[in-house]
PDB file of N, CA and C in Angstrom:
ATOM      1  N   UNK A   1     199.602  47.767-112.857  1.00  0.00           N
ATOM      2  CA  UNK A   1     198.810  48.774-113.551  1.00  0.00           C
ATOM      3  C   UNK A   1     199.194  50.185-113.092  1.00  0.00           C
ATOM      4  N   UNK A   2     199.536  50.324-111.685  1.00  0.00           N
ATOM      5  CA  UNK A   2     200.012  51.527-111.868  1.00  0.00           C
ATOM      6  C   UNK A   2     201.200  52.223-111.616  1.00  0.00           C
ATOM      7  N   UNK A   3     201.979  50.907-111.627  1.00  0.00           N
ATOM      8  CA  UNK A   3     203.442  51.486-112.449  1.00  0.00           C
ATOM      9  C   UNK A   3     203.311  52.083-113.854  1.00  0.00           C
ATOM     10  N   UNK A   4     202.634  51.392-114.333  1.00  0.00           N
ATOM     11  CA  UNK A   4     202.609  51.468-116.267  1.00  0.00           C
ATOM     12  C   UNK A   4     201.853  52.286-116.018  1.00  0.00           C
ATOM     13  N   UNK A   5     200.505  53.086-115.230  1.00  0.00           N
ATOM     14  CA  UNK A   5     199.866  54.524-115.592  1.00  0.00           C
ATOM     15  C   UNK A   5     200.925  55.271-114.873  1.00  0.00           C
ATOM     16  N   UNK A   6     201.890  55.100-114.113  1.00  0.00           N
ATOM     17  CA  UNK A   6     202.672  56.464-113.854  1.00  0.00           C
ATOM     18  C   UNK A   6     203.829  56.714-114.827  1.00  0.00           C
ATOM     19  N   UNK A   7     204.226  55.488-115.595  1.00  0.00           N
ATOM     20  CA  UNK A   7     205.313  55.855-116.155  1.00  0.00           C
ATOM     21  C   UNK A   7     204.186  56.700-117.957  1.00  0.00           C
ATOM     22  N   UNK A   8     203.382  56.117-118.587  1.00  0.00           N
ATOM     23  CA  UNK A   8     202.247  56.985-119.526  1.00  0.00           C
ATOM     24  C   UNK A   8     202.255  58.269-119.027  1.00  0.00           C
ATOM     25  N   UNK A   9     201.687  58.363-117.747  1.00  0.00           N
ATOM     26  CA  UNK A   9     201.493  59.929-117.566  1.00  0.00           C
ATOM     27  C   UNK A   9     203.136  60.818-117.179  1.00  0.00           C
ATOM     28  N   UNK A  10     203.895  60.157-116.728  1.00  0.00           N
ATOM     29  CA  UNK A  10     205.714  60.632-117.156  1.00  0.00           C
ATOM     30  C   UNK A  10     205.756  61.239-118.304  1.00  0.00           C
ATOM     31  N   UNK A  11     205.502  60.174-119.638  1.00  0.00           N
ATOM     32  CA  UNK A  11     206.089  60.291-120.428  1.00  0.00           C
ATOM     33  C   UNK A  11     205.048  61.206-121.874  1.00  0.00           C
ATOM     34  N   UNK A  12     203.898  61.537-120.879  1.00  0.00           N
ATOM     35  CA  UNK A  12     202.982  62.029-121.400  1.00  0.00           C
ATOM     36  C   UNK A  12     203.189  63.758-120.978  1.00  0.00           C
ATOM     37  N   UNK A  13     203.461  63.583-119.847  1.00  0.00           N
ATOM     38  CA  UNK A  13     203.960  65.236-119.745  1.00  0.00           C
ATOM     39  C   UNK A  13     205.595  65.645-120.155  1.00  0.00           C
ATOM     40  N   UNK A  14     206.242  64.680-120.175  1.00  0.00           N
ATOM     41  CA  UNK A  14     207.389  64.841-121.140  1.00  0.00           C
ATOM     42  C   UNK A  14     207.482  65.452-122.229  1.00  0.00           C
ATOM     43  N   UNK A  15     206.455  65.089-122.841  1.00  0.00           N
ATOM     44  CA  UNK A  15     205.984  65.119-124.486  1.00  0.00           C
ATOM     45  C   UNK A  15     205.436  66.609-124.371  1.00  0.00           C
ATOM     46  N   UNK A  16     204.845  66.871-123.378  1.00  0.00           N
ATOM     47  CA  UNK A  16     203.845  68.452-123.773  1.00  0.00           C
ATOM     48  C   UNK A  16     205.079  69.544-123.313  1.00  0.00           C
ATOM     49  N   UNK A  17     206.338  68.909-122.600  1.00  0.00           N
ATOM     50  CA  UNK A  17     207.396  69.617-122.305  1.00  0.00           C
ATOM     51  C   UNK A  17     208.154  69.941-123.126  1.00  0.00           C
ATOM     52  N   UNK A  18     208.055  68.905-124.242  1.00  0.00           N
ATOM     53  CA  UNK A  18     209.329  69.263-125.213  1.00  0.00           C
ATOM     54  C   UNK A  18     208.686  69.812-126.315  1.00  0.00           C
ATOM     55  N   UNK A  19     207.199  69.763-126.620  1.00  0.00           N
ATOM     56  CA  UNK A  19     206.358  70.468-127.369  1.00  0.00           C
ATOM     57  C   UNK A  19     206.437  71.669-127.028  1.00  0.00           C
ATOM     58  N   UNK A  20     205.999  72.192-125.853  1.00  0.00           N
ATOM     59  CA  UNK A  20     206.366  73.505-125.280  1.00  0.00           C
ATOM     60  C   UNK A  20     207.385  74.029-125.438  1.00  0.00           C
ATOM     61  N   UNK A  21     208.708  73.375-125.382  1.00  0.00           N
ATOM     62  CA  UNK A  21     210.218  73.687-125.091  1.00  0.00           C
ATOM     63  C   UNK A  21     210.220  75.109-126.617  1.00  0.00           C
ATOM     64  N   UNK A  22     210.017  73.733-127.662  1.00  0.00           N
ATOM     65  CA  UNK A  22     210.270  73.885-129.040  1.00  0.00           C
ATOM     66  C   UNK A  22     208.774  74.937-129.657  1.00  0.00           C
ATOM     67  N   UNK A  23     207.990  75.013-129.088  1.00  0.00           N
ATOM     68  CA  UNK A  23     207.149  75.703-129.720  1.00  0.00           C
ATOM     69  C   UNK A  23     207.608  77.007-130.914  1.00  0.00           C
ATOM     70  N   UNK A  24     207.035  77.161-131.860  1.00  0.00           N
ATOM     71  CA  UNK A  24     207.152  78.615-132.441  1.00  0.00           C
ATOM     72  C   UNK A  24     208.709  78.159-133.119  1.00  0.00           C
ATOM     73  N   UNK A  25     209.231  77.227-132.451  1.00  0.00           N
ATOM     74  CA  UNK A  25     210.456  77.371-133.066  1.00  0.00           C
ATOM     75  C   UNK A  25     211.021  76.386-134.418  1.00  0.00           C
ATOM     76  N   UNK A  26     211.989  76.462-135.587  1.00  0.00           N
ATOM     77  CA  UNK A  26     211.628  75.635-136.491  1.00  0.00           C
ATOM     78  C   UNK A  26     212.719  74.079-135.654  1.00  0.00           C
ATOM     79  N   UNK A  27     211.982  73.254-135.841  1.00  0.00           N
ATOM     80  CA  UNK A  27     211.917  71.926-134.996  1.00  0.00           C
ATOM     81  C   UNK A  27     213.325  71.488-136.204  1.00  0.00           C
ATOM     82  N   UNK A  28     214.262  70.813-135.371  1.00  0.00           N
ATOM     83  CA  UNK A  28     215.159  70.643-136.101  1.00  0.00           C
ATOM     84  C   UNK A  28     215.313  68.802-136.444  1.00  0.00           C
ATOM     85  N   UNK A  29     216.512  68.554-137.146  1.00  0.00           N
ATOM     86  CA  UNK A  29     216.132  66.664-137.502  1.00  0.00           C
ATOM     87  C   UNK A  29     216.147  66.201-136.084  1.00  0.00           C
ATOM     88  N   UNK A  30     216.873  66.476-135.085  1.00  0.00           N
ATOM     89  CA  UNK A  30     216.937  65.771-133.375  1.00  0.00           C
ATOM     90  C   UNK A  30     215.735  66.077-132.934  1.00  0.00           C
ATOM     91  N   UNK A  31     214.908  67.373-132.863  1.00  0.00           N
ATOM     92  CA  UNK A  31     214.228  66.966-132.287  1.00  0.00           C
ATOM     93  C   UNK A  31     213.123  66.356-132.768  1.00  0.00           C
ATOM     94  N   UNK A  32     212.806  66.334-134.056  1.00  0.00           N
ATOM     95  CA  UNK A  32     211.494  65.509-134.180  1.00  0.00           C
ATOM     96  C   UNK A  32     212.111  64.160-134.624  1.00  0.00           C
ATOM     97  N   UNK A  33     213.034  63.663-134.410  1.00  0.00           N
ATOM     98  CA  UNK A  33     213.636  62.278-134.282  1.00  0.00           C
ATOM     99  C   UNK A  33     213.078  61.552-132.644  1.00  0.00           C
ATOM    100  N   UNK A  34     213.766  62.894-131.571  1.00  0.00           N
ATOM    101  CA  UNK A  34     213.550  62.454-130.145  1.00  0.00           C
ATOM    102  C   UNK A  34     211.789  62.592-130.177  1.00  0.00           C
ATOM    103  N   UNK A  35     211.420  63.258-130.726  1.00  0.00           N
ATOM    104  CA  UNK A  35     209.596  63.362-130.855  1.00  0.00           C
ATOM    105  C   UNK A  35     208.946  62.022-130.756  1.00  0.00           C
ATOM    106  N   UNK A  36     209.676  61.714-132.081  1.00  0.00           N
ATOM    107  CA  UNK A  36     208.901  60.538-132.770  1.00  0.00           C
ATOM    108  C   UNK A  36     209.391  59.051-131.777  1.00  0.00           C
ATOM    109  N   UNK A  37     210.442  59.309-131.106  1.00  0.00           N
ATOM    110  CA  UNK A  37     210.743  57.886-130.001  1.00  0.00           C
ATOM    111  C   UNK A  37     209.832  57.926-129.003  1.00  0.00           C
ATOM    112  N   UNK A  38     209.537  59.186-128.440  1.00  0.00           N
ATOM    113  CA  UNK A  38     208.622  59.295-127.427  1.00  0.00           C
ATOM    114  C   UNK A  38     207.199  59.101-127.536  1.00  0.00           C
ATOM    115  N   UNK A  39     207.009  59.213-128.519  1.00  0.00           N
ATOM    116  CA  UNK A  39     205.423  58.917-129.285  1.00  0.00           C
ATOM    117  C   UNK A  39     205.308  57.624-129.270  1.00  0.00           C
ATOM    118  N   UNK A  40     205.703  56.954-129.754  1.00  0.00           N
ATOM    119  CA  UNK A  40     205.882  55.813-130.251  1.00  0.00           C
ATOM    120  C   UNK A  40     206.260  55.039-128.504  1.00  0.00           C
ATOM    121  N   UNK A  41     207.307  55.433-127.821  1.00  0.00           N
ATOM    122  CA  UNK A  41     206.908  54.915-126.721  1.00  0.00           C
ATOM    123  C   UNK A  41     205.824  55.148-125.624  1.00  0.00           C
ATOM    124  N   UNK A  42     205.024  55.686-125.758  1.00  0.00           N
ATOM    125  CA  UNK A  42     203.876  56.479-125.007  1.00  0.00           C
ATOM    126  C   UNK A  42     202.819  55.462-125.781  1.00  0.00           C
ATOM    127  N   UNK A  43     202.480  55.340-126.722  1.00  0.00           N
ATOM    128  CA  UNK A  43     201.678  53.974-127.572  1.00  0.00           C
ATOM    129  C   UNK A  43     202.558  52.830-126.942  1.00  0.00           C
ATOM    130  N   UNK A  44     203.558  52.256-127.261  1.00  0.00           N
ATOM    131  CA  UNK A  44     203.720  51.144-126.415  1.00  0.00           C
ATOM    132  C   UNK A  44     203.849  51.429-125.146  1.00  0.00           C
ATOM    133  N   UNK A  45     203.430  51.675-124.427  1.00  0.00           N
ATOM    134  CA  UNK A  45     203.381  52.068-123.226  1.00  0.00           C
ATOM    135  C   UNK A  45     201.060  52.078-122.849  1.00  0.00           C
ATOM    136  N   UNK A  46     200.762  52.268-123.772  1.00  0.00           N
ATOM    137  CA  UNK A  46     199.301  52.501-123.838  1.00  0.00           C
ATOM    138  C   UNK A  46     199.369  51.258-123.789  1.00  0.00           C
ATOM    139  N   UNK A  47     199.407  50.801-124.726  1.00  0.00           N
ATOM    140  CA  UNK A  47     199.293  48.964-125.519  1.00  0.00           C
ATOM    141  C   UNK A  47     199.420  48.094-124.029  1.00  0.00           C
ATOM    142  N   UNK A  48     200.538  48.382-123.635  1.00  0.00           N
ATOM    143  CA  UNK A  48     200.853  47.537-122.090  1.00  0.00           C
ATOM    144  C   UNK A  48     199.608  47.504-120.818  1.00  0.00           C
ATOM    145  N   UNK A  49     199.196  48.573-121.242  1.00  0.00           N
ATOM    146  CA  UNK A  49     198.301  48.812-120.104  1.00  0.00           C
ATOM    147  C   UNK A  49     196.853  48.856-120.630  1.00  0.00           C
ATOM    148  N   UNK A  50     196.538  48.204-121.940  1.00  0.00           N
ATOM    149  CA  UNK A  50     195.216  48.414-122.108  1.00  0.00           C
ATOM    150  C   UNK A  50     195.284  46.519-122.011  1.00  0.00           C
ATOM    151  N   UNK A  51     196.311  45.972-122.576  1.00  0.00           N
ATOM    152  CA  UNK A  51     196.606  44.405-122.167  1.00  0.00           C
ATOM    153  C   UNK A  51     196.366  43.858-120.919  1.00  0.00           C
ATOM    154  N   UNK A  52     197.377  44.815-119.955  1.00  0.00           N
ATOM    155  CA  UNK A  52     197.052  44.208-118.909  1.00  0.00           C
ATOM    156  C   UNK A  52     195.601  44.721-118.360  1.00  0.00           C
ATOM    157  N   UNK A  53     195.148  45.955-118.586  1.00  0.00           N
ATOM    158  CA  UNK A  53     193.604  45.597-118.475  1.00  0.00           C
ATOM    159  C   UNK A  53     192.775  44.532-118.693  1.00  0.00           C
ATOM    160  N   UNK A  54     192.879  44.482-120.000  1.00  0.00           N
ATOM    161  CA  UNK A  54     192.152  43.093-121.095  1.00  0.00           C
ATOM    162  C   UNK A  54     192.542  41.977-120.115  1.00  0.00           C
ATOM    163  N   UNK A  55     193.724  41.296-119.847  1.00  0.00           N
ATOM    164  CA  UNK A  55     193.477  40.383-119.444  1.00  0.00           C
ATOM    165  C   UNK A  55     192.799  40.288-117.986  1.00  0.00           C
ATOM    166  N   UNK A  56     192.963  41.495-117.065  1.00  0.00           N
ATOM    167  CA  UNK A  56     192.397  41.085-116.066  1.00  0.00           C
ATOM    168  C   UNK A  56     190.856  41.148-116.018  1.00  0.00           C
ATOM    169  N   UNK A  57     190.309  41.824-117.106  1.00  0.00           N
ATOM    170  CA  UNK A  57     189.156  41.744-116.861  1.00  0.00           C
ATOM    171  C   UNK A  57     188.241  40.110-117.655  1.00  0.00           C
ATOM    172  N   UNK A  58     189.552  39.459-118.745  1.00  0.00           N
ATOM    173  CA  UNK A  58     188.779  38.674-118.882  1.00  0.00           C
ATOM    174  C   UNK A  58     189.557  36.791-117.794  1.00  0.00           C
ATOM    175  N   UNK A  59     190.314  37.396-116.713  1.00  0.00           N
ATOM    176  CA  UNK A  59     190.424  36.678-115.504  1.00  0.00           C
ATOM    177  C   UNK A  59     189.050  36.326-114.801  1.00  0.00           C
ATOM    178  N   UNK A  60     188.661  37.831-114.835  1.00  0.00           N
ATOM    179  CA  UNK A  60     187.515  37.685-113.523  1.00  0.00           C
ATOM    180  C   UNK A  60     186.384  37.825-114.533  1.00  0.00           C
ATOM    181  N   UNK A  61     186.367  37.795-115.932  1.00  0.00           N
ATOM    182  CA  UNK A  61     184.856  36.704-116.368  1.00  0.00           C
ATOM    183  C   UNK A  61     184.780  35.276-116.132  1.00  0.00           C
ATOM    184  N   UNK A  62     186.161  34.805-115.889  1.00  0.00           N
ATOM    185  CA  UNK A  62     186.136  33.914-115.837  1.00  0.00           C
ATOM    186  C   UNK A  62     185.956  33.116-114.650  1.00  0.00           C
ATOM    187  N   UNK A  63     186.735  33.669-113.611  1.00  0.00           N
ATOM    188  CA  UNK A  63     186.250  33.255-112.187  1.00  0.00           C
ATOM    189  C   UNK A  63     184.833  33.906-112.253  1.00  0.00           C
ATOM    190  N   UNK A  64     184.303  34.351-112.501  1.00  0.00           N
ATOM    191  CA  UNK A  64     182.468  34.687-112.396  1.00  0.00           C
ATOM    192  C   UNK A  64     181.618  33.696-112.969  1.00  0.00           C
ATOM    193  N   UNK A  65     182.240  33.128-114.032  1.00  0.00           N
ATOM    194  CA  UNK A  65     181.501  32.105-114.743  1.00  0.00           C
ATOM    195  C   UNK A  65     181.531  30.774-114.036  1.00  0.00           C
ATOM    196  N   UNK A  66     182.655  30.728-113.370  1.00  0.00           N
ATOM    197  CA  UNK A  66     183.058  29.243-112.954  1.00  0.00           C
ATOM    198  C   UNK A  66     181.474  29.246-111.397  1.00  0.00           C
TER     199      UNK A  66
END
């Protein structure tokens, strides 16, 4: 879990870097190509870590129940 929250928050300030980079400026086909990979990996990257949440929390309903 917190490999996968350090690499989200990586790739989460990545994103406000290259937003910043490019601000004001007209965004050309590369970069909102490289935009849209990073987005898209930052959601799979969410997904991973709301899973491995999910399952651990429904581990230990389960050892609670037993």
């Amino acid at each position: 879990m917190k490999i996968l929250n350090a690499n989200f928050q990586s790739y989460c300030n990545k994103m406000i870097s290259i937003v910043e980079k490019h601000y004001g400026i007209d965004a050309s086909e590369e970069f909102l190509k490289k935009l849209e990979t990073e987005i898209i990996f930052i959601f799979t990257t969410r997904s991973a870590i709301f899973k491995e949440l999910q399952t651990f929390m429904l581990e230990d309903l389960k050892k609670q129940s037993d």
